[in-house]
Protein backbone atom coordinates (compact mmCIF):
# COMPACT_ATOMS: atom_id res chain seq x y z
CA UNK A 1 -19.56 60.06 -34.35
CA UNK A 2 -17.14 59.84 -37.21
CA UNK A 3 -18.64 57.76 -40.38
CA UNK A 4 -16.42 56.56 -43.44
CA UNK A 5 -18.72 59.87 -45.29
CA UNK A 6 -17.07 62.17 -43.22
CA UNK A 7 -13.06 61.29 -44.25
CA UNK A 8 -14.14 61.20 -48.29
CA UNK A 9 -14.53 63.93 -50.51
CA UNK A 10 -17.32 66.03 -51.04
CA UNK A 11 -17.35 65.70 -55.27
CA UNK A 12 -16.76 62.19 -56.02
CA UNK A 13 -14.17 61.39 -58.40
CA UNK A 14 -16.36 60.65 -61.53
CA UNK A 15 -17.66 64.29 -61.49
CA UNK A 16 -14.06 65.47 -61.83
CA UNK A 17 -13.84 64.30 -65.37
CA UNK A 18 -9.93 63.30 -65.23
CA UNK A 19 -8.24 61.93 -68.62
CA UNK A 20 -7.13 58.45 -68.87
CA UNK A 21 -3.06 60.32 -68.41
CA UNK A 22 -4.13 61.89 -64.85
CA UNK A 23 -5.52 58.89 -63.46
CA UNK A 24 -2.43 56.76 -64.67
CA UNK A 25 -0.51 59.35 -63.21
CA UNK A 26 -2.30 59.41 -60.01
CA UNK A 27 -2.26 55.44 -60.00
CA UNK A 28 1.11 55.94 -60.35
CA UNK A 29 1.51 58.26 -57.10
CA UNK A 30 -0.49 56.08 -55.19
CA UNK A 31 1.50 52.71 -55.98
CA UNK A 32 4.96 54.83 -55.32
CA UNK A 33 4.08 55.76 -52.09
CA UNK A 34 3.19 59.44 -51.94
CA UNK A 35 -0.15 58.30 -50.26
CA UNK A 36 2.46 57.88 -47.29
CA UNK A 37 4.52 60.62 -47.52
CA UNK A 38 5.38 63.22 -49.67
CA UNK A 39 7.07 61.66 -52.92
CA UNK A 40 9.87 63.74 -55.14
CA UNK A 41 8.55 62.61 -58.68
CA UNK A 42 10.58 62.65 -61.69
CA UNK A 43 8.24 63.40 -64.46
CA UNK A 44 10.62 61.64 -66.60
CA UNK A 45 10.13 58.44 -65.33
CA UNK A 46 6.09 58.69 -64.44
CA UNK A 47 5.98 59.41 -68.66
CA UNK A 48 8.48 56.38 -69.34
CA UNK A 49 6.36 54.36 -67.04
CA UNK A 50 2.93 55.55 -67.83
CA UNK A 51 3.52 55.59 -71.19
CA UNK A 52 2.95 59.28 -72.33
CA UNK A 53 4.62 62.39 -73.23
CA UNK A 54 6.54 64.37 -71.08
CA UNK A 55 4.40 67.64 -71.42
CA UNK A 56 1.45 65.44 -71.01
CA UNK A 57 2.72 64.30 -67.19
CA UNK A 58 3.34 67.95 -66.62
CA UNK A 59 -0.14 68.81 -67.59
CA UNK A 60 -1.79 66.13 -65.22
CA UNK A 61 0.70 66.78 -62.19
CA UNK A 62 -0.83 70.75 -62.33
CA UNK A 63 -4.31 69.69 -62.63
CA UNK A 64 -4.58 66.89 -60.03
CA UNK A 65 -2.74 69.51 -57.93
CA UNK A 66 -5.40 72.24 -58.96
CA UNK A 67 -8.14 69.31 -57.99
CA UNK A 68 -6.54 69.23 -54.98
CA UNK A 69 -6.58 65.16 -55.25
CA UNK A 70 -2.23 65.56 -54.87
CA UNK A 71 -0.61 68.00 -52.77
CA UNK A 72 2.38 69.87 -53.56
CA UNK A 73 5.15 70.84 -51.16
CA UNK A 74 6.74 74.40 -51.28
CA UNK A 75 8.34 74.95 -54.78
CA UNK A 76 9.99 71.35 -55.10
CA UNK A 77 8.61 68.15 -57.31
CA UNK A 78 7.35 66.54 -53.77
CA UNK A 79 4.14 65.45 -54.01
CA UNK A 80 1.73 63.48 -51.58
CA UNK A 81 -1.47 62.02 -52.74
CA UNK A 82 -4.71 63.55 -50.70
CA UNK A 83 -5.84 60.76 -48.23
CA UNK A 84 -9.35 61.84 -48.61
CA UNK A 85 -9.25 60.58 -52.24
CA UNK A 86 -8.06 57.36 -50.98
CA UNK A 87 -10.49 57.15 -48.14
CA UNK A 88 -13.39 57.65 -50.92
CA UNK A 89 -11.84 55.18 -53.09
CA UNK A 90 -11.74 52.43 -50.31
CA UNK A 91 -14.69 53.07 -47.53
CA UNK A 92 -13.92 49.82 -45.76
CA UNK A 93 -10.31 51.17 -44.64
CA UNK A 94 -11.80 54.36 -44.06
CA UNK A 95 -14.16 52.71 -41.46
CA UNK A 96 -11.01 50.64 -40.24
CA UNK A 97 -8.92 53.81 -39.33
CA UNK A 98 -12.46 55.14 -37.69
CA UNK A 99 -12.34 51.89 -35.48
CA UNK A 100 -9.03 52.38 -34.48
CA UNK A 101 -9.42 56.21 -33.32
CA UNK A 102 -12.30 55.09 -31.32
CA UNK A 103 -10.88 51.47 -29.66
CA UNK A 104 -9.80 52.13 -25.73
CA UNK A 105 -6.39 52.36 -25.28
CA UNK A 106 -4.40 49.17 -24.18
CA UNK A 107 -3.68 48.91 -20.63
CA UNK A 108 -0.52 47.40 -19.48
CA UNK A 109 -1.17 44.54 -16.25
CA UNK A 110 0.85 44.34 -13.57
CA UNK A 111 2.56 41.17 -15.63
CA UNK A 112 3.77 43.51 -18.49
CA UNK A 113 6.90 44.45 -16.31
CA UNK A 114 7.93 41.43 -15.40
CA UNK A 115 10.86 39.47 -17.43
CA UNK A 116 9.59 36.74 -19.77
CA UNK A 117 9.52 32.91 -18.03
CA UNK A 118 12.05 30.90 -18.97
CA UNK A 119 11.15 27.07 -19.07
CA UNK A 120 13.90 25.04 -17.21
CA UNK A 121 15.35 23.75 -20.18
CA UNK A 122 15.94 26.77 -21.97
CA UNK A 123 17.66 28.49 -18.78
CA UNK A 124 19.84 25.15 -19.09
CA UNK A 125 20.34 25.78 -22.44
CA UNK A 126 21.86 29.33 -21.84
CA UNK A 127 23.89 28.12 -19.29
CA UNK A 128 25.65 25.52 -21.18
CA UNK A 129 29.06 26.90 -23.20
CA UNK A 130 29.73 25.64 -26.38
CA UNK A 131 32.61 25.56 -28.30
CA UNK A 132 32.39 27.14 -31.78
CA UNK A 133 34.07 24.93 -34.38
């Protein structure tokens, strides 16, 4: 049995000792949407937003990377935040996604098919042509 444990991380974040820049920066991953997908981040704009210098961004990008907390794609500026940091940061969706790999499958009835009833005076509704003024 999967438990909410098993989809965080093994060293929790306060052990990793991150500066006030590389959790901004990671913040600022997260809120983009490279949690999603992989994100193409222009450190120019993450150091506009965050507030910080340009080397600075650089400097936290390579060691959340080294961390492993983001992940980078081949050689481009894609990045994609590690969903086990996530997971660790919020247990309750973590036991939420468990859930839902567990729940049964849905099971279509022999209704499902079927085309959706009509009540009379809808059908007369449709049948009725209107001019358009």
């Amino acid at each position: 049995m999967t438990t909410p444990a098993d989809l965080s991380m093994a060293h929790p974040v306060y052990t990793l000792s991150l500066t006030p820049v590389q959790r901004s920066t990671l913040e600022w991953l997260t809120c983009n949407g490279a949690l999603l997908s992989p994100l193409e981040v222009d450190a120019e704009q993450v150091a506009e937003e965050c507030d910080t210098a340009l080397s600075t961004i650089y400097d936290a990008l390579a060691r959340l990377a080294t961390l492993r907390l983001i992940l980078r794609t081949g050689t481009t500026n894609l990045y994609r935040v590690n969903p086990r940091f996530f997971f660790a940061q919020n247990p309750e969706i973590a036991q939420l996604a468990i859930d839902a790999l567990n729940a049964p499958d849905v099971l279509p009835d022999t209704r499902s098919g079927r085309p959706r009833r009509t009540a009379p005076a809808d059908a007369q509704r449709r049948r009725q042509v209107r001019p358009v003024s």
